[in-house]
PDB file of N, CA and C in Angstrom:
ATOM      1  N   UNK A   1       0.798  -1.196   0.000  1.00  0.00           N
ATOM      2  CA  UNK A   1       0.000   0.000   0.000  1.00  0.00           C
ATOM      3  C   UNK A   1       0.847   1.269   0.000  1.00  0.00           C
ATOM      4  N   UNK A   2       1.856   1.024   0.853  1.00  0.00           N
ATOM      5  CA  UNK A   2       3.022   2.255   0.905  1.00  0.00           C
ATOM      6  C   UNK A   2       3.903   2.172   0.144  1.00  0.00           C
ATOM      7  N   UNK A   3       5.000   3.261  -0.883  1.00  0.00           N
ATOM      8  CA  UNK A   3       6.061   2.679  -1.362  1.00  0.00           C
ATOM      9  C   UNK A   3       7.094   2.617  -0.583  1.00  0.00           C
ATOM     10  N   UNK A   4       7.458   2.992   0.536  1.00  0.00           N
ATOM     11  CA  UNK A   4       8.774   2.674   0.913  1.00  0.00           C
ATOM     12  C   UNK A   4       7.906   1.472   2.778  1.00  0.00           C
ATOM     13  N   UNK A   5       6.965   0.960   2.259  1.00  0.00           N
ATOM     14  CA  UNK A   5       6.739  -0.069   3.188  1.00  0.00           C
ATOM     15  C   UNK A   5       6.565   0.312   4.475  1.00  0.00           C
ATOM     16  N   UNK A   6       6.180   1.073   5.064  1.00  0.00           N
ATOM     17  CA  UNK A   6       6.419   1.691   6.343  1.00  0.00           C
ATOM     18  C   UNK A   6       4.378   2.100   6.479  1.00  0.00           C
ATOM     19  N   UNK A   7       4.040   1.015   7.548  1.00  0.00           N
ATOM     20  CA  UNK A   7       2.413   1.181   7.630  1.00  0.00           C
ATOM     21  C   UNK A   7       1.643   2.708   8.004  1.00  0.00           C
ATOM     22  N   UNK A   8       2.725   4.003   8.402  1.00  0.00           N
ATOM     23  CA  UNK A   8       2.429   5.104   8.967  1.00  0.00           C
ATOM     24  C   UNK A   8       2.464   5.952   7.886  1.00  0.00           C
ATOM     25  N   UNK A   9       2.516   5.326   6.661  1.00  0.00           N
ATOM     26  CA  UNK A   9       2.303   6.230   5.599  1.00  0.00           C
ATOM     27  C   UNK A   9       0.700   6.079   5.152  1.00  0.00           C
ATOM     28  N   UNK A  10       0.066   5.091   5.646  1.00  0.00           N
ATOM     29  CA  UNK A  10      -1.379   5.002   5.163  1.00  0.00           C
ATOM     30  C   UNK A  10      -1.988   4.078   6.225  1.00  0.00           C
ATOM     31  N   UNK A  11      -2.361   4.883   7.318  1.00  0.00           N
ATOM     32  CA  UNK A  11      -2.826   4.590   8.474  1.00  0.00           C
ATOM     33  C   UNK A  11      -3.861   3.853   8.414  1.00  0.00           C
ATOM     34  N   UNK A  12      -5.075   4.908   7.527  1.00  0.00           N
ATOM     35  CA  UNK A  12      -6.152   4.041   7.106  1.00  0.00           C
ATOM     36  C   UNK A  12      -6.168   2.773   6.121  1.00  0.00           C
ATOM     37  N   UNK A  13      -5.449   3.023   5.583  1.00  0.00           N
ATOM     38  CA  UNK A  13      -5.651   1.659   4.545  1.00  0.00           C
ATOM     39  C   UNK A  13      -5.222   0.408   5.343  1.00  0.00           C
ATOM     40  N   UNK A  14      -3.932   0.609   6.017  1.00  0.00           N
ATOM     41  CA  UNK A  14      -3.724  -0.269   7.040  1.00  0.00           C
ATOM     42  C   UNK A  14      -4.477  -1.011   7.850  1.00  0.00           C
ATOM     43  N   UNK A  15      -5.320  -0.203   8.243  1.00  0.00           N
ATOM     44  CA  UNK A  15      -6.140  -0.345   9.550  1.00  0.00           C
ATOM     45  C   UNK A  15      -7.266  -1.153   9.332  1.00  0.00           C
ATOM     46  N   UNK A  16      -7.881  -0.903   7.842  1.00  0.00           N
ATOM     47  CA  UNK A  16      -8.947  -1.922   7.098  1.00  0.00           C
ATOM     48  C   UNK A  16      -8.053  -3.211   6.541  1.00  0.00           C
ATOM     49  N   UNK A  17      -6.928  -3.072   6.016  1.00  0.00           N
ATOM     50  CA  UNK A  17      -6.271  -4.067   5.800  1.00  0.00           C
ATOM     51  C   UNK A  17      -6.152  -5.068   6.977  1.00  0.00           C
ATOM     52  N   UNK A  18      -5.768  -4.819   8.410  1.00  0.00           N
ATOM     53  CA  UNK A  18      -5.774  -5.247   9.415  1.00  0.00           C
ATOM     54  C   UNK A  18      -6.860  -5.931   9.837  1.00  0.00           C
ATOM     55  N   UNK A  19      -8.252  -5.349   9.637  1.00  0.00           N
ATOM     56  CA  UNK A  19      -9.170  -5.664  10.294  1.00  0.00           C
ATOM     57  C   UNK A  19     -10.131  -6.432   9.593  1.00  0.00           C
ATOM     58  N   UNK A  20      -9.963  -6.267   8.211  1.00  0.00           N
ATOM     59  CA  UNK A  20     -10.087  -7.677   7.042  1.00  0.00           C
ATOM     60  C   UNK A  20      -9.524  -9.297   7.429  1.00  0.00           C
ATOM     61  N   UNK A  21      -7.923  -9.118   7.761  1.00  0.00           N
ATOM     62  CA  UNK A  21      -7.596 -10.578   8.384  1.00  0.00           C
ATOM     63  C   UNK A  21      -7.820 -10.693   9.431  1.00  0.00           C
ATOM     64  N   UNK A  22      -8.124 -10.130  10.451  1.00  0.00           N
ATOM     65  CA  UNK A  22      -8.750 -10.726  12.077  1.00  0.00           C
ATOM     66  C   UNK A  22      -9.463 -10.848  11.839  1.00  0.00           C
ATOM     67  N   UNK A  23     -10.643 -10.234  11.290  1.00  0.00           N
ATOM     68  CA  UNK A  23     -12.451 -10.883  10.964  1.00  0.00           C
ATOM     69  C   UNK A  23     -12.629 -11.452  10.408  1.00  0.00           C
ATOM     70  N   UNK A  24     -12.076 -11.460   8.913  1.00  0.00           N
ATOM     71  CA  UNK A  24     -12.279 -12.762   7.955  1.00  0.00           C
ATOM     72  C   UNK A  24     -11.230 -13.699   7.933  1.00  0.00           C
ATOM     73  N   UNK A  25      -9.934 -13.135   7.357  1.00  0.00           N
ATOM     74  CA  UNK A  25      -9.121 -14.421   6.811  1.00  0.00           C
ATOM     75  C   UNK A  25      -8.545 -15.085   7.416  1.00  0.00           C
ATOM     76  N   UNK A  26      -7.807 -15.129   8.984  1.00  0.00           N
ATOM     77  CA  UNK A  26      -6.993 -15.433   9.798  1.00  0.00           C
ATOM     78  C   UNK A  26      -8.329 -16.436  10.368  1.00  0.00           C
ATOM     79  N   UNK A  27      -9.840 -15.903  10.774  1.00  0.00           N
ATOM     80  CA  UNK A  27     -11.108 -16.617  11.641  1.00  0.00           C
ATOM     81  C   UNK A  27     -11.496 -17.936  10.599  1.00  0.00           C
ATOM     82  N   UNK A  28     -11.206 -18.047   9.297  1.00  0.00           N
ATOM     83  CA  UNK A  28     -11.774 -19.138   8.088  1.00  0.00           C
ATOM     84  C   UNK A  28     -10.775 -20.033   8.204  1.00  0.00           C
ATOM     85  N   UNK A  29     -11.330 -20.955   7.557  1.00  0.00           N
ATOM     86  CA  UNK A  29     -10.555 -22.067   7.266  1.00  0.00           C
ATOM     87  C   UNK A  29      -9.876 -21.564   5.447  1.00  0.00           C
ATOM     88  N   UNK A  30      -9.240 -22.267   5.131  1.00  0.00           N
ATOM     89  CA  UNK A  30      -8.297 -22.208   3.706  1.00  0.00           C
ATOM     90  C   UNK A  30      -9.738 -21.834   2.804  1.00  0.00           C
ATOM     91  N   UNK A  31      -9.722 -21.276   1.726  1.00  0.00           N
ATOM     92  CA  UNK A  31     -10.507 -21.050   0.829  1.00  0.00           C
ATOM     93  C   UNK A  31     -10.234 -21.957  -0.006  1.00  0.00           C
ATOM     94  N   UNK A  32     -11.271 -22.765  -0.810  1.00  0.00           N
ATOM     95  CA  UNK A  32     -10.966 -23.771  -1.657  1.00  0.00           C
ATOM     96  C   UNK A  32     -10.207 -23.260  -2.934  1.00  0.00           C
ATOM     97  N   UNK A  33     -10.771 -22.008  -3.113  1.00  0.00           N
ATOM     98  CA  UNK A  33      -9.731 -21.504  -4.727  1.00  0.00           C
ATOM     99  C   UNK A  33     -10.321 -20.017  -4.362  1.00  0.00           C
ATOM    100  N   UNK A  34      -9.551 -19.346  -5.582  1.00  0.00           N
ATOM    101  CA  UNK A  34      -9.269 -17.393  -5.408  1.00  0.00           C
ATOM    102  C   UNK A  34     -10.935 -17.361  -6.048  1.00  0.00           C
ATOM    103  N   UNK A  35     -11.832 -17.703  -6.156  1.00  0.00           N
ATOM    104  CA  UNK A  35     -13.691 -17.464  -6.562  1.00  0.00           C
ATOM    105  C   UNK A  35     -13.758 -17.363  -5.210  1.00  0.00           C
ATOM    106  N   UNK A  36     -13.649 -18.622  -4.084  1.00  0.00           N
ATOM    107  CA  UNK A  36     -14.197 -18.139  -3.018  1.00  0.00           C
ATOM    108  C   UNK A  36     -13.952 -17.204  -2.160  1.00  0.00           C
ATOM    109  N   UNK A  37     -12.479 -17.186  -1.937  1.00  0.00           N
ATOM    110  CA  UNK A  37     -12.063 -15.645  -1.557  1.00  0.00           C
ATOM    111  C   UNK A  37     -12.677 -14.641  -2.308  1.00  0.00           C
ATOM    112  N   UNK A  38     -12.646 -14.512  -2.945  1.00  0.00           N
ATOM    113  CA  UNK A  38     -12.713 -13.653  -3.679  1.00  0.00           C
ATOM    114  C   UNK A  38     -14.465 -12.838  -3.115  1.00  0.00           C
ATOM    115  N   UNK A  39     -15.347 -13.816  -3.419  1.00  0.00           N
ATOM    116  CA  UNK A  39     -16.642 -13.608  -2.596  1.00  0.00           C
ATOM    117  C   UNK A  39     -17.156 -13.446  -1.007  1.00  0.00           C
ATOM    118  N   UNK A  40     -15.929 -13.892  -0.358  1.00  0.00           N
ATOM    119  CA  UNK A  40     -16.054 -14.249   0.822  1.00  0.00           C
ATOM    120  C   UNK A  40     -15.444 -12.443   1.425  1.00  0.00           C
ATOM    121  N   UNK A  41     -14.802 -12.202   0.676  1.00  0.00           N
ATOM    122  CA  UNK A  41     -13.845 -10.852   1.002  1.00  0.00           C
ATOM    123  C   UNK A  41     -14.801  -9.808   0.444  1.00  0.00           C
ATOM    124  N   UNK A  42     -15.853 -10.026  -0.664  1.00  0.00           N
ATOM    125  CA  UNK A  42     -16.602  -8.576  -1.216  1.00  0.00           C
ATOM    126  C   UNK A  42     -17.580  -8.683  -0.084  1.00  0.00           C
ATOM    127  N   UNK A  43     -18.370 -10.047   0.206  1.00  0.00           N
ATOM    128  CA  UNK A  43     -19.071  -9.882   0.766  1.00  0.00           C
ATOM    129  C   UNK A  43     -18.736  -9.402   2.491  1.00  0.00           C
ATOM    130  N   UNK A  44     -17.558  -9.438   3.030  1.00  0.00           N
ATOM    131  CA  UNK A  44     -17.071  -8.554   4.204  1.00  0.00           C
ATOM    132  C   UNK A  44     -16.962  -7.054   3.740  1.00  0.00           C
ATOM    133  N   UNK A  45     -16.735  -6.935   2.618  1.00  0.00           N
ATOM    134  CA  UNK A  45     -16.396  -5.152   2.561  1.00  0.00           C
ATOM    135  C   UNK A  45     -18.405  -4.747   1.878  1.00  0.00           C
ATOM    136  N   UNK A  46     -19.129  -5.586   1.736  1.00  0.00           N
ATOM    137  CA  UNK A  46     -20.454  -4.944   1.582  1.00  0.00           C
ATOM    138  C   UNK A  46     -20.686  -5.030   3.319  1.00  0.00           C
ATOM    139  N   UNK A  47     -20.467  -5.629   4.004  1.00  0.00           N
ATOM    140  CA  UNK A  47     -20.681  -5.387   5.604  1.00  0.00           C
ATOM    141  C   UNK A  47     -20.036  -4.598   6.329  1.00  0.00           C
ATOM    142  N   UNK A  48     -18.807  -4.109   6.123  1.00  0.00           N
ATOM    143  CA  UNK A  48     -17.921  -3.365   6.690  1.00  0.00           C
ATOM    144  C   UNK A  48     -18.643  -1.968   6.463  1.00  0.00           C
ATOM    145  N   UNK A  49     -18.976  -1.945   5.056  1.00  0.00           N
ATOM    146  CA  UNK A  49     -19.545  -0.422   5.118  1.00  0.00           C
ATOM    147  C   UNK A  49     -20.898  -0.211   5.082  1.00  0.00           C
ATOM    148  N   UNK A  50     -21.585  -1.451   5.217  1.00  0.00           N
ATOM    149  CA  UNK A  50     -23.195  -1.403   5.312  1.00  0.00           C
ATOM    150  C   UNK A  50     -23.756  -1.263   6.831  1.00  0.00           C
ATOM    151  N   UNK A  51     -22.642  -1.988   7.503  1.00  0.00           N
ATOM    152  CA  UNK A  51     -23.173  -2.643   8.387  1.00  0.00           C
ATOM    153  C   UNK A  51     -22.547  -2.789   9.909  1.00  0.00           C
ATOM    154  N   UNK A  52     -21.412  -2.394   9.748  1.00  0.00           N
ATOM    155  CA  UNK A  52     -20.270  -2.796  10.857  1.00  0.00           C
ATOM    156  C   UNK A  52     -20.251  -1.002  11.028  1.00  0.00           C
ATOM    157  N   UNK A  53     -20.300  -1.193  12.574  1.00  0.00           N
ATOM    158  CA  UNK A  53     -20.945   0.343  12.993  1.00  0.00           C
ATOM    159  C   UNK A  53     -18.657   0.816  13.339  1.00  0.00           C
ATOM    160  N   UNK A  54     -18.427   1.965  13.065  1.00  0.00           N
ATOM    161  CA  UNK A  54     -16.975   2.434  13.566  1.00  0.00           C
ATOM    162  C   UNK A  54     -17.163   3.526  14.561  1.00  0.00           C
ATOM    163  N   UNK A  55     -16.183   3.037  15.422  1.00  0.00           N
ATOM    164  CA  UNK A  55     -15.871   3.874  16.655  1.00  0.00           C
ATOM    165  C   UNK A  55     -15.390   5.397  16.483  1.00  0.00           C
ATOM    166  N   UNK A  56     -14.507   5.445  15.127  1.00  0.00           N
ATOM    167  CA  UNK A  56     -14.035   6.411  14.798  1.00  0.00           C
ATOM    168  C   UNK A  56     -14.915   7.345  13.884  1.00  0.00           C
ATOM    169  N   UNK A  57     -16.100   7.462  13.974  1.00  0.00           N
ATOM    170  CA  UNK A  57     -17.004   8.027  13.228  1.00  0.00           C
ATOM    171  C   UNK A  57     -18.132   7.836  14.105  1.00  0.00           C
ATOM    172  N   UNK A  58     -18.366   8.244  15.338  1.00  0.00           N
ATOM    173  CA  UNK A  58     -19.006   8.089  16.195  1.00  0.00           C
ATOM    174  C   UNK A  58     -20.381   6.587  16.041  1.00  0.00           C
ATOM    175  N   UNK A  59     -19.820   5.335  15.984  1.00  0.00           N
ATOM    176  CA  UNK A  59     -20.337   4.273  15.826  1.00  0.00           C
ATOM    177  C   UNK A  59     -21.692   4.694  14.557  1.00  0.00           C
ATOM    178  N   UNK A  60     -21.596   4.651  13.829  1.00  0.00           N
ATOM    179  CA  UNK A  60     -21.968   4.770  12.860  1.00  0.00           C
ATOM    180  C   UNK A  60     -21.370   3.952  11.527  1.00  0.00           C
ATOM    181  N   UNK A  61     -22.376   3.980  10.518  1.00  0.00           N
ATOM    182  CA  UNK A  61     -21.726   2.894   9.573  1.00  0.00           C
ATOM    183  C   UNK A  61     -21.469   3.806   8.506  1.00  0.00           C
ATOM    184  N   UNK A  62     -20.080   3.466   7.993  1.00  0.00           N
ATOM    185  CA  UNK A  62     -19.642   4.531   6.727  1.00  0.00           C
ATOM    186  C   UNK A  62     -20.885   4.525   5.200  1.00  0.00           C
ATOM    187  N   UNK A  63     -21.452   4.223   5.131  1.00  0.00           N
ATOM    188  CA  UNK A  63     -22.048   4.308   4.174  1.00  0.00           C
ATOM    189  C   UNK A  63     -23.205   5.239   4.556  1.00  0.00           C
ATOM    190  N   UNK A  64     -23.668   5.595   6.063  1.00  0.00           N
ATOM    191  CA  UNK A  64     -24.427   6.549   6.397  1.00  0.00           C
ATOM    192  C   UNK A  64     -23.709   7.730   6.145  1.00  0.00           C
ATOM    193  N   UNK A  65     -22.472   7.422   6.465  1.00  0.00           N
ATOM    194  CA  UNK A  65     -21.928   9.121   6.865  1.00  0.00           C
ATOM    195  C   UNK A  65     -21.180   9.642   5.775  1.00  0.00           C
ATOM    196  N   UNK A  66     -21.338   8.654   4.439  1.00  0.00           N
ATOM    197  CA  UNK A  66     -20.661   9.289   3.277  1.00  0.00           C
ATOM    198  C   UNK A  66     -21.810   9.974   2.539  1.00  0.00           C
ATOM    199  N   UNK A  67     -23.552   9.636   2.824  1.00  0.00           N
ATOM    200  CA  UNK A  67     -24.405   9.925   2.731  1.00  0.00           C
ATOM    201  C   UNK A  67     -24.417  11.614   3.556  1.00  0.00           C
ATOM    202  N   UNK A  68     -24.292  11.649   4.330  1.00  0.00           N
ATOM    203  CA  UNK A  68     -24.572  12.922   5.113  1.00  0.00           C
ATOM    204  C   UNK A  68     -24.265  14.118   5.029  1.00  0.00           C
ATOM    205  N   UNK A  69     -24.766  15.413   5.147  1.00  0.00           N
ATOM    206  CA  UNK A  69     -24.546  16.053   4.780  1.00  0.00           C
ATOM    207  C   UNK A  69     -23.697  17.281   5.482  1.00  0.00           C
ATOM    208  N   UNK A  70     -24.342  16.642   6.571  1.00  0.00           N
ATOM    209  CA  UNK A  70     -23.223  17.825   8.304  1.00  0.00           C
ATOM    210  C   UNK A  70     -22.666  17.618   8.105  1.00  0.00           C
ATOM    211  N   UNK A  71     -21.287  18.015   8.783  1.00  0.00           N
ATOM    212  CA  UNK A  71     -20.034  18.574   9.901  1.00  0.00           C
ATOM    213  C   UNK A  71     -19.113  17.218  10.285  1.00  0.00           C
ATOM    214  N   UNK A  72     -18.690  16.031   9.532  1.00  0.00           N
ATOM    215  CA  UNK A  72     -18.320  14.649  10.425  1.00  0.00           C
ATOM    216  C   UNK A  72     -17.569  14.972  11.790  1.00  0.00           C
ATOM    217  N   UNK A  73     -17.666  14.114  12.629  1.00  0.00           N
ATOM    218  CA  UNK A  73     -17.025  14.299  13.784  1.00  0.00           C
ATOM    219  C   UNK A  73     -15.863  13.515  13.880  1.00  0.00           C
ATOM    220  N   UNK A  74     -14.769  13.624  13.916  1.00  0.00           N
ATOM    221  CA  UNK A  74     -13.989  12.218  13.097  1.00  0.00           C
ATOM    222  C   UNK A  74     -13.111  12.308  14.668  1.00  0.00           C
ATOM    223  N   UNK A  75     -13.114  11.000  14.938  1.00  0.00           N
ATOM    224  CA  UNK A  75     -12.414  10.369  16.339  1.00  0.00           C
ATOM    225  C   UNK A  75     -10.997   9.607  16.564  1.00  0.00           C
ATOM    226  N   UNK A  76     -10.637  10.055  15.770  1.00  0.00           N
ATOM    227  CA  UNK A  76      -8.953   9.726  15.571  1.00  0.00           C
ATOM    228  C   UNK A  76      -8.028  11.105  15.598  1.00  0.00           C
TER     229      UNK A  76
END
């Protein structure tokens, strides 16, 4: 994600990168082939932003608050 490899160059991307393998890929068993990953991973990022409320956006789900039109309150 970074070019000189260093995770403090893209905090956020990191941080979803991170929280992709503790919830999904590290918790599954082996994927039979790259189709099921492949589905198994869209269908976590249609939940991540549908559905999975963030702390850092006052528990709210990003797909509300990319919708919105106020002031974000951002918690980082």
């Amino acid at each position: 994600m970074t070019e000189d490899y260093k995770p403090t160059d893209n905090a956020i991307a990191e941080r979803v990168n991170g929280i992709l393998k503790t919830e999904v890929i590290y918790r599954e068993r082996r994927f039979k082939n790259i189709q099921e990953a492949s589905e198994r991973i869209a269908s976590f990022i249609g939940f991540y932003n549908e559905k999975r409320p963030h702390a850092s956006i006052g528990m709210k789900v990003p797909s509300k608050v990319h919708t919105e039109n106020s002031k974000q309150l951002r918690m980082w």
